[in-house]
C-alpha atoms as a PDB file:
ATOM      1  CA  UNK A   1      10.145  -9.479  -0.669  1.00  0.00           C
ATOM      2  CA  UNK A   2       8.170 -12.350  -0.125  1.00  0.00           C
ATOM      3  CA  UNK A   3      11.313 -14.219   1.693  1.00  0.00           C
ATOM      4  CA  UNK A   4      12.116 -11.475   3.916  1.00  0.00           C
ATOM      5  CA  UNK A   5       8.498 -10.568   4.899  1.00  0.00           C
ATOM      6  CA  UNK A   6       7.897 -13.419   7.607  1.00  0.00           C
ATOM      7  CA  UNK A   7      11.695 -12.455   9.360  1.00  0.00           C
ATOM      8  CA  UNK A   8      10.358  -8.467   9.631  1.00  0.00           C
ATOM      9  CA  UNK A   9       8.708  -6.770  12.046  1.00  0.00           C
ATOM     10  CA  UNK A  10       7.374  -4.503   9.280  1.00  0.00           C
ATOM     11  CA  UNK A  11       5.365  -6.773   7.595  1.00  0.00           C
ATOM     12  CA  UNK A  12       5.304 -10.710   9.577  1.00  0.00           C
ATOM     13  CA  UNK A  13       2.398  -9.635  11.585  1.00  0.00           C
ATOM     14  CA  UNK A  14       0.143  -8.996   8.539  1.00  0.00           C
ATOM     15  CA  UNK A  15       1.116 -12.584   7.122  1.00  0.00           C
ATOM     16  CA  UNK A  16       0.637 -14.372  10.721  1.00  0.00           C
ATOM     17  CA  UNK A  17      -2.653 -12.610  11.296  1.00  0.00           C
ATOM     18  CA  UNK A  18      -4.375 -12.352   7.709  1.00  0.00           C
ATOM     19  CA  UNK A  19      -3.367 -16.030   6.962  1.00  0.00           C
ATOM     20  CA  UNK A  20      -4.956 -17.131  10.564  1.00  0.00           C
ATOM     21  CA  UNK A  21      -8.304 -17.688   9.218  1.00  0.00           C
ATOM     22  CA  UNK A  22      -8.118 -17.399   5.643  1.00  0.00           C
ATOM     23  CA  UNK A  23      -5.598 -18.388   2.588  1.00  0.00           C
ATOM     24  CA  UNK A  24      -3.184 -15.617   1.923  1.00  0.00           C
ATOM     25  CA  UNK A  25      -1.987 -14.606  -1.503  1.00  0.00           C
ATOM     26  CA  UNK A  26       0.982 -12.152  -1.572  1.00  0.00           C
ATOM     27  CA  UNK A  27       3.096 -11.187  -4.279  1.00  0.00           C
ATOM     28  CA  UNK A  28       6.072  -9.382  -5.095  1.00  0.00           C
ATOM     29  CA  UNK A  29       5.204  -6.539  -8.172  1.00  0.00           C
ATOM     30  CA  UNK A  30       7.716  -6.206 -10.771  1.00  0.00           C
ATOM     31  CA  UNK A  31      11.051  -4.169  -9.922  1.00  0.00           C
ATOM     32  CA  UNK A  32      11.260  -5.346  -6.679  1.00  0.00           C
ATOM     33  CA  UNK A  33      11.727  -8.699  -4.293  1.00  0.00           C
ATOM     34  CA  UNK A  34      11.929 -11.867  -6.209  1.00  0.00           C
ATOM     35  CA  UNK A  35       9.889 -10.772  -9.413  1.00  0.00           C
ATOM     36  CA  UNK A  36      12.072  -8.713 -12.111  1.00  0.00           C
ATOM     37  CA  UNK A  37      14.208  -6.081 -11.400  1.00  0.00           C
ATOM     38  CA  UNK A  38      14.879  -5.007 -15.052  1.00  0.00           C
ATOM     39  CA  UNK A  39      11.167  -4.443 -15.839  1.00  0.00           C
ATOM     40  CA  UNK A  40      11.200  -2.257 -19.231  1.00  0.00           C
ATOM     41  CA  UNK A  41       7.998  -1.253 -18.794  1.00  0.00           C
ATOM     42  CA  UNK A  42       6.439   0.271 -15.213  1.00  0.00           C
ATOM     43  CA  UNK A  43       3.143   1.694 -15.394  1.00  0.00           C
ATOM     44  CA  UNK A  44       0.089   1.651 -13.398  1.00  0.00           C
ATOM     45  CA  UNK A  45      -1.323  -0.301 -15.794  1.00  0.00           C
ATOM     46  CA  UNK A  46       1.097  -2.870 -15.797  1.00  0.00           C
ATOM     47  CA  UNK A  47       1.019  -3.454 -12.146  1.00  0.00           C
ATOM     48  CA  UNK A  48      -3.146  -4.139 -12.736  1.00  0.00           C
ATOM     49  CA  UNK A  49      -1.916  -6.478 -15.284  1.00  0.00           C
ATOM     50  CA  UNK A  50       0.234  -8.348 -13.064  1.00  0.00           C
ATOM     51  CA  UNK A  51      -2.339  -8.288 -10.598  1.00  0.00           C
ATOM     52  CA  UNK A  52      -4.663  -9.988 -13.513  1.00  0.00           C
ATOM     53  CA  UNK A  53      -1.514 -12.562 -14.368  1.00  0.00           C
ATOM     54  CA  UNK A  54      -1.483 -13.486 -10.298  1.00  0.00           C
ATOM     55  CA  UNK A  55      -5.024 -13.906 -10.139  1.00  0.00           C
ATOM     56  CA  UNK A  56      -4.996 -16.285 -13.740  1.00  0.00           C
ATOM     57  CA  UNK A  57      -1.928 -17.966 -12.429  1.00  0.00           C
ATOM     58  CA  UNK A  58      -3.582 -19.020  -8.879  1.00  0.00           C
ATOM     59  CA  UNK A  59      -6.771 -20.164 -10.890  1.00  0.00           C
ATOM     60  CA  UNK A  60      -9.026 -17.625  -8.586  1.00  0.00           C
ATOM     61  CA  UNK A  61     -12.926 -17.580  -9.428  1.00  0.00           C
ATOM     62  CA  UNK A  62     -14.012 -15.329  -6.809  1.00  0.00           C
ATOM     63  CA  UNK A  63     -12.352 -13.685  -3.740  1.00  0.00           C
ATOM     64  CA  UNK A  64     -11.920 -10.805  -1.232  1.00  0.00           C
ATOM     65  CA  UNK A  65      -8.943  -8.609  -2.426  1.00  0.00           C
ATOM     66  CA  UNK A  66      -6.721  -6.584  -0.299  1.00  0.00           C
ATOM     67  CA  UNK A  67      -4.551  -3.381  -0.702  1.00  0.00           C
ATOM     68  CA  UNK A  68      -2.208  -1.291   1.201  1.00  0.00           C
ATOM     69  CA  UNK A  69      -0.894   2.087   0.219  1.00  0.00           C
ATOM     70  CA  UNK A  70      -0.732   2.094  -3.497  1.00  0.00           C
ATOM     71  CA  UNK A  71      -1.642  -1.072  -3.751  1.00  0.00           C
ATOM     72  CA  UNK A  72      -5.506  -0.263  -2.827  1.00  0.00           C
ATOM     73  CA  UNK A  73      -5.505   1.949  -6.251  1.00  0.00           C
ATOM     74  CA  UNK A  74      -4.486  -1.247  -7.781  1.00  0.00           C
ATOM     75  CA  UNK A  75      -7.055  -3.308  -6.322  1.00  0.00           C
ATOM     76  CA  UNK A  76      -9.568  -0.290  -7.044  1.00  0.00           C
ATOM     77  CA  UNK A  77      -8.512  -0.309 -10.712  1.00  0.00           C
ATOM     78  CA  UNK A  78      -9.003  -4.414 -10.878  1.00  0.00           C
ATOM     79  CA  UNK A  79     -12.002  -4.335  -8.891  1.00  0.00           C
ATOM     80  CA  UNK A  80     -13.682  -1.827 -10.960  1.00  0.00           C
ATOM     81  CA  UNK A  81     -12.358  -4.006 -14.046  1.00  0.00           C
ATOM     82  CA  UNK A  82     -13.491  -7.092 -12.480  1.00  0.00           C
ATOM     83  CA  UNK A  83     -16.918  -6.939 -10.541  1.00  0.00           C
ATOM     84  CA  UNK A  84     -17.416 -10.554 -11.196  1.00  0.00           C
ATOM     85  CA  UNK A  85     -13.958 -12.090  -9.544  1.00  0.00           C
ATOM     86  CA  UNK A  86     -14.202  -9.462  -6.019  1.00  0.00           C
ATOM     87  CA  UNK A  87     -16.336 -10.524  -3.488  1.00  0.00           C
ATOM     88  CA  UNK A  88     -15.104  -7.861  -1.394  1.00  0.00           C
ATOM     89  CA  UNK A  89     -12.987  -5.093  -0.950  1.00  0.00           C
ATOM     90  CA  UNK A  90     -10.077  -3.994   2.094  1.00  0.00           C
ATOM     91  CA  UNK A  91      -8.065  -0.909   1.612  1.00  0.00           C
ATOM     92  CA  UNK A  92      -5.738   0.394   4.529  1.00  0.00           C
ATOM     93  CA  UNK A  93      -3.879   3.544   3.881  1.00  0.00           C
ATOM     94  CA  UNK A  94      -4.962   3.679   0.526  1.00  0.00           C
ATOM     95  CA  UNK A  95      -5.834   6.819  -1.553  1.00  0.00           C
ATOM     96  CA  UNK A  96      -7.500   7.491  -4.730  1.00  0.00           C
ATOM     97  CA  UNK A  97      -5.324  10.518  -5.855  1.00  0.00           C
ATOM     98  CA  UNK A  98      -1.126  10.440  -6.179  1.00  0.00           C
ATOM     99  CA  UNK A  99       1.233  13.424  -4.292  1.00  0.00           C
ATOM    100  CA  UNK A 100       1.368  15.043  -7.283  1.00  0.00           C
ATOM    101  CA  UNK A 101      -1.983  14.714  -8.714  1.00  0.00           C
ATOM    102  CA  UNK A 102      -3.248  16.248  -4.975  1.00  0.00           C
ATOM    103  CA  UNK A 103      -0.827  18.071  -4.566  1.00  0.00           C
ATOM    104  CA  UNK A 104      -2.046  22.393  -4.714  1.00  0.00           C
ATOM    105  CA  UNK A 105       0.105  24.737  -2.745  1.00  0.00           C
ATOM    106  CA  UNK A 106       3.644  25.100  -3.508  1.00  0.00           C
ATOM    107  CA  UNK A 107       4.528  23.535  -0.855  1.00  0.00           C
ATOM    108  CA  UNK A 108       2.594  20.213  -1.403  1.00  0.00           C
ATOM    109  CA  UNK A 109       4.379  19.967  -4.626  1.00  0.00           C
ATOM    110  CA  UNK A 110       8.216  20.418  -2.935  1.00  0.00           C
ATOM    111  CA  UNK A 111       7.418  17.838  -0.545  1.00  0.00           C
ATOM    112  CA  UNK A 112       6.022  15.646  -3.995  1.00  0.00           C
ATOM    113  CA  UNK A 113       9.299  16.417  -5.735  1.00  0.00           C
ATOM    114  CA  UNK A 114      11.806  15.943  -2.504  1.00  0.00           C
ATOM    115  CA  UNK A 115      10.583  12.133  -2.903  1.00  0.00           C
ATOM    116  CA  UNK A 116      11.978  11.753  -5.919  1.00  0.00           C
ATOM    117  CA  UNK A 117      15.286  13.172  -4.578  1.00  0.00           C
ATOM    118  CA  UNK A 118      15.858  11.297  -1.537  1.00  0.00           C
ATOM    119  CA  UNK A 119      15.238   8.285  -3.766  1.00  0.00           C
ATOM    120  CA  UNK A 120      17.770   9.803  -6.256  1.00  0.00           C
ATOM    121  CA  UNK A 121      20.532  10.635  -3.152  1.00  0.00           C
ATOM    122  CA  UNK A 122      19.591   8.242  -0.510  1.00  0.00           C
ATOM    123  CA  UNK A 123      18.713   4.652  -1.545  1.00  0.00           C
ATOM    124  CA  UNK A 124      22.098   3.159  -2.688  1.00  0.00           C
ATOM    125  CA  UNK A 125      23.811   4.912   0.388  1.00  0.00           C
ATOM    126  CA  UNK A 126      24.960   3.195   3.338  1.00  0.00           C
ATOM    127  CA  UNK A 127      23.973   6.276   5.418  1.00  0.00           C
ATOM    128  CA  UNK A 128      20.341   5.588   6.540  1.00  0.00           C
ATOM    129  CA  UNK A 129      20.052   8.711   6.780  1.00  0.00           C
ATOM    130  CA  UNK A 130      18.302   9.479   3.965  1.00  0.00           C
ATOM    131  CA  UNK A 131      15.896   6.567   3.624  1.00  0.00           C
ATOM    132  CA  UNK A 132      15.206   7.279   7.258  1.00  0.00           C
ATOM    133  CA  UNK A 133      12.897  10.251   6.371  1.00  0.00           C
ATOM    134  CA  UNK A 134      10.459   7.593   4.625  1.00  0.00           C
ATOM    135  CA  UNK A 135      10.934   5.248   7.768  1.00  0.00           C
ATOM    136  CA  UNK A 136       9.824   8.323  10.070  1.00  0.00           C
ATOM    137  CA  UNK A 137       6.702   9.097   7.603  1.00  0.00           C
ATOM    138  CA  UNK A 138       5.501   5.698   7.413  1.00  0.00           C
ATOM    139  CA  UNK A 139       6.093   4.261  10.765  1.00  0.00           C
ATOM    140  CA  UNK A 140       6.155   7.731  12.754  1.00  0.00           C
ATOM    141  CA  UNK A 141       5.357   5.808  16.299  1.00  0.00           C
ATOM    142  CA  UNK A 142       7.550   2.849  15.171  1.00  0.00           C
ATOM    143  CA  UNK A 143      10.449   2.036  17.391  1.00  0.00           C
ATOM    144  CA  UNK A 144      13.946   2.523  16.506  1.00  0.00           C
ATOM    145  CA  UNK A 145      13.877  -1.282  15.604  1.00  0.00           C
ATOM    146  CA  UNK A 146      11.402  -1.014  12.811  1.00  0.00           C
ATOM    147  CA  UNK A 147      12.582   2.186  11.924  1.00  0.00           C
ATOM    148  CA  UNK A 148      16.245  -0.137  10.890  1.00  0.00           C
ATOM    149  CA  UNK A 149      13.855  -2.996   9.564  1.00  0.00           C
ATOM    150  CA  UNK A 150      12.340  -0.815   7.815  1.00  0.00           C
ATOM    151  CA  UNK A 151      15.200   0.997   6.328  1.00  0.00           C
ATOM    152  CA  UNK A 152      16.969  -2.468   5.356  1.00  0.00           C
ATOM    153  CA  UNK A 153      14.157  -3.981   3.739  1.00  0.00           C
ATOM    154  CA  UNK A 154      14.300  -0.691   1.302  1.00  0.00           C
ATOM    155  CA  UNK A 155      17.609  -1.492   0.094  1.00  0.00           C
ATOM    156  CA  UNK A 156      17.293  -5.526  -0.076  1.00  0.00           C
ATOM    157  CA  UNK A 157      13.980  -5.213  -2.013  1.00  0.00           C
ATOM    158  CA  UNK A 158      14.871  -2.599  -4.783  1.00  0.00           C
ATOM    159  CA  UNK A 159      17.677  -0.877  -6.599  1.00  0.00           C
ATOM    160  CA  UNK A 160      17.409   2.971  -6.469  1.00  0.00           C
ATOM    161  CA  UNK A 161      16.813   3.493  -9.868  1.00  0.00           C
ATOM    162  CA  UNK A 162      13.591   1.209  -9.465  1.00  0.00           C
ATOM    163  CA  UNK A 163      12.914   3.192  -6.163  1.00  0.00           C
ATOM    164  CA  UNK A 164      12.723   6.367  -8.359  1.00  0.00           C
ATOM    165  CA  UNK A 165      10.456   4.727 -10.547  1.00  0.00           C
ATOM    166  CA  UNK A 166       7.960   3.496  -8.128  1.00  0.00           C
ATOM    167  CA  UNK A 167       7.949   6.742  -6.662  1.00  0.00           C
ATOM    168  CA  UNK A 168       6.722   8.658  -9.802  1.00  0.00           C
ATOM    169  CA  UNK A 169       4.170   6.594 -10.588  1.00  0.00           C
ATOM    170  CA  UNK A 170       3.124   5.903  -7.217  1.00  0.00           C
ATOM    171  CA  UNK A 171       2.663  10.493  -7.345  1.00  0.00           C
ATOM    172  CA  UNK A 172       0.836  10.127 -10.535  1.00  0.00           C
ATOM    173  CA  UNK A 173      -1.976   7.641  -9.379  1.00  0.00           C
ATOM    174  CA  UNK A 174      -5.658   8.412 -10.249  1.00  0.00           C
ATOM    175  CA  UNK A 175      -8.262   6.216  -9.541  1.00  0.00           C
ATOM    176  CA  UNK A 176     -10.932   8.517  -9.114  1.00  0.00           C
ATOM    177  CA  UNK A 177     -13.359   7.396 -12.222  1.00  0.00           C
ATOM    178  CA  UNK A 178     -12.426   3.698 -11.173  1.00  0.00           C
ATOM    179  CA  UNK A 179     -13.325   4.099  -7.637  1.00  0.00           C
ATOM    180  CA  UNK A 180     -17.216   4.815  -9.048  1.00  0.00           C
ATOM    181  CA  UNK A 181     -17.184   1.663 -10.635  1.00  0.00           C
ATOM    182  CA  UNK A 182     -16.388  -0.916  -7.535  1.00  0.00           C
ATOM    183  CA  UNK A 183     -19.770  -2.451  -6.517  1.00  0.00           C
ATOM    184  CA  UNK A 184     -18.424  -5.507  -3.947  1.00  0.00           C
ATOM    185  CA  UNK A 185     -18.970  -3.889   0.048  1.00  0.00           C
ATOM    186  CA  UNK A 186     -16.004  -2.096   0.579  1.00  0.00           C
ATOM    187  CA  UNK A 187     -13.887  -1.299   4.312  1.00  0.00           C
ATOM    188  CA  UNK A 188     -11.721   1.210   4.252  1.00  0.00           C
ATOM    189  CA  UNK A 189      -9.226   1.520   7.089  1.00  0.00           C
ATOM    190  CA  UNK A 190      -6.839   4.453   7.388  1.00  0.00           C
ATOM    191  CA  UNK A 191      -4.938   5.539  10.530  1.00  0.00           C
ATOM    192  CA  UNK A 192      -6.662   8.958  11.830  1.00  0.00           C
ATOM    193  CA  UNK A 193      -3.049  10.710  11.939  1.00  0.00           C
ATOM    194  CA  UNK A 194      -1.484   9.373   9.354  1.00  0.00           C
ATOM    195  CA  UNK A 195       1.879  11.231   8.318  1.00  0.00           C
ATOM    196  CA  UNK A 196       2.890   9.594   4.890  1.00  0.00           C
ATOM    197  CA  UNK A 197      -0.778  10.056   3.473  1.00  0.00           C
ATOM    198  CA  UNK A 198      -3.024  12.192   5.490  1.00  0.00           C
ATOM    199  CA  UNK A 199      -6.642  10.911   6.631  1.00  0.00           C
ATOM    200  CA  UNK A 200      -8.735  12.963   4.362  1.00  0.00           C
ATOM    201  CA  UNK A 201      -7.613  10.946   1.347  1.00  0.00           C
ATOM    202  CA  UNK A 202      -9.184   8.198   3.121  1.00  0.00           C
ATOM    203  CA  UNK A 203     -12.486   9.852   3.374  1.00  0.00           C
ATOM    204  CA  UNK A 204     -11.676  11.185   0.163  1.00  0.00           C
ATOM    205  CA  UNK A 205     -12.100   7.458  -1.256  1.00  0.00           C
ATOM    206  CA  UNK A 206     -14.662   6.409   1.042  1.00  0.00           C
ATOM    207  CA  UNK A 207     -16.766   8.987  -0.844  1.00  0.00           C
ATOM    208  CA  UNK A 208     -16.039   7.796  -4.372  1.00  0.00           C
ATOM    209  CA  UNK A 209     -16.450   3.973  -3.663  1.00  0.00           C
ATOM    210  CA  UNK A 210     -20.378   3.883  -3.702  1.00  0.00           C
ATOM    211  CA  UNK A 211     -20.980   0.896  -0.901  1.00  0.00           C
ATOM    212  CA  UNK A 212     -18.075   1.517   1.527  1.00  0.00           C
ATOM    213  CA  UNK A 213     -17.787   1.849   5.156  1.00  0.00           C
ATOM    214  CA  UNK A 214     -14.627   3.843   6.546  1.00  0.00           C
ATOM    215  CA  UNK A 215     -13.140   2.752  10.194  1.00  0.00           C
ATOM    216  CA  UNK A 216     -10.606   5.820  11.564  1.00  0.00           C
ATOM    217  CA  UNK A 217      -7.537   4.094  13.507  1.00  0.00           C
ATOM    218  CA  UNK A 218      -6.211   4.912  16.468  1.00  0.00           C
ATOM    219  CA  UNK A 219      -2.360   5.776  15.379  1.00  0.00           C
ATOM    220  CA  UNK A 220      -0.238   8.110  13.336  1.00  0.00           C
ATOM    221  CA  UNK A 221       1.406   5.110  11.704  1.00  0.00           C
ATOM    222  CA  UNK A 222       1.004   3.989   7.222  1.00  0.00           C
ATOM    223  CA  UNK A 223       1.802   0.871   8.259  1.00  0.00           C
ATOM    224  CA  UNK A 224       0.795  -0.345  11.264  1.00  0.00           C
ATOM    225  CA  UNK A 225       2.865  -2.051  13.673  1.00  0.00           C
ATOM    226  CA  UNK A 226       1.880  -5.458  15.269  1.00  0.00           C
ATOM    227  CA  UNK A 227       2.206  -3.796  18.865  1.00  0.00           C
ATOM    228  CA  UNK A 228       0.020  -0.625  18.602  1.00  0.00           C
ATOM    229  CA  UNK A 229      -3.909  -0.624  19.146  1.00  0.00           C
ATOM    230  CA  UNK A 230      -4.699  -0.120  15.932  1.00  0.00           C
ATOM    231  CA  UNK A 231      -3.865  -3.365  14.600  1.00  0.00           C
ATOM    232  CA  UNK A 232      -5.950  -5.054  16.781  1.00  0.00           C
ATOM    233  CA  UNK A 233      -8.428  -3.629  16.193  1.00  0.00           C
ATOM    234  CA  UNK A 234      -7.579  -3.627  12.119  1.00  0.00           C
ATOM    235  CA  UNK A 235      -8.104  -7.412  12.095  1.00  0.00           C
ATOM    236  CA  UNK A 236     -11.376  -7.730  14.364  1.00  0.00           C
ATOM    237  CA  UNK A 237     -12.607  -5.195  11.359  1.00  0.00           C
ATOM    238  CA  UNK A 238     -11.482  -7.434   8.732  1.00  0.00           C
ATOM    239  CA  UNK A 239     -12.285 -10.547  10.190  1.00  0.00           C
ATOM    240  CA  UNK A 240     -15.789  -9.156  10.439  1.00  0.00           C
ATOM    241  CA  UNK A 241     -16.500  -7.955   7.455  1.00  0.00           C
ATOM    242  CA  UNK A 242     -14.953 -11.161   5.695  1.00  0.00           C
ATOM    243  CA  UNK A 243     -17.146 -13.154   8.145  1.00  0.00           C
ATOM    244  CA  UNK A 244     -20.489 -11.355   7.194  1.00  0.00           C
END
């Protein structure tokens, strides 16, 4: 939620910092924050559409394009789409392959499908409990603070049927043939022990993306807090390789 972004401590730091030097364009996708919450439809496609509507809406020629999580298989998809608007390319966390598309033991595909349930069980609750199992994958060395910031922005920026949603399409994700097609530099930064998705999907899309440079992180955190090392160090890369 674009409101509620600058008040947490999941997510201020990476408006502070990545607007310090540059002009920051963030937007909520559909089902959640202030864009629609009754989306009919909610594909992967659609949210490279939106992406596409943003972009027309802003009046963007050309520009360095950021994602996080499943957003960097978004702005794979509309890089690879659009060599002449991205200058650049910044992925952090991202991966080219869904849980359920990687998934190959039995036991990667339970852990795909009990996702879907705590979603299902958890989101509308007022026991945390639940949605706390997501807080401790994506913030694992987060403190008990943004484990609750995380846990209320979850509920204040999507309904749980949405949350289901998001969830299966987020496992289906492919971007594999897409990720062939980016030709801006790409930096890919992924956090060496990340929990929520492990750093050989990083490498894993370092490989596919032809001019890309991967940078391991120092932390076990998806999203990385504004206190840890790794952050630091995540915006001396960036600035850098905007700079160059």
């Amino acid at each position: 939620h674009l409101g509620y972004d600058v008040e947490s401590p999941v997510w201020r730091h990476w408006v502070r910092d990545m607007s310090a030097h540059h002009t920051f364009i963030r937007y909520d996708e559909r089902g959640c924050g202030l864009s629609d919450w009754d989306a009919k439809d909610f594909t992967f496609h659609d949210w490279v559409t939106d992406l596409e509507s943003v972009v027309d809406a802003v009046g963007l020629e050309r520009f360095p394009l950021l994602g996080v999580s499943q957003g960097g298989a978004v702005a794979v998809a509309y890089a690879a789409r659009h060599p002449e608007k991205v200058t650049k390319l910044v992925l952090c966390g991202a991966y080219a392959r869904g849980r359920a598309v990687r998934a190959q033991s039995e036991d990667e595909k339970r852990a795909a499908a009990l996702d879907l349930d705590l979603a299902r069980v958890g989101w509308g609750r007022d026991d945390p409990a639940f949605r706390q199992v997501f807080a401790a994958q994506f913030l694992p060395d987060g403190t008990r603070a943004d484990w609750d910031a995380f846990d209320q922005l979850q509920r204040r920026t999507t309904s749980p049927e949405n949350a289901v949603r998001f969830l299966q399409e987020f496992a289906h994700i492919d971007v594999r043939e897409q990720a062939g097609h980016v030709r801006c530099p790409t930096l890919i930064l992924h956090s060496r022990n990340d929990h929520r998705v492990p750093m050989r999907y990083g490498e894993e899309l370092a490989a596919l993306i032809p001019d890309s440079r991967l940078v391991a992180l120092a932390s076990s955190n998806h999203l990385l807090t504004a206190t840890e090392p790794g952050w630091r160090v995540f915006c001396d890369e960036v600035d850098a390789f905007l700079a160059d």
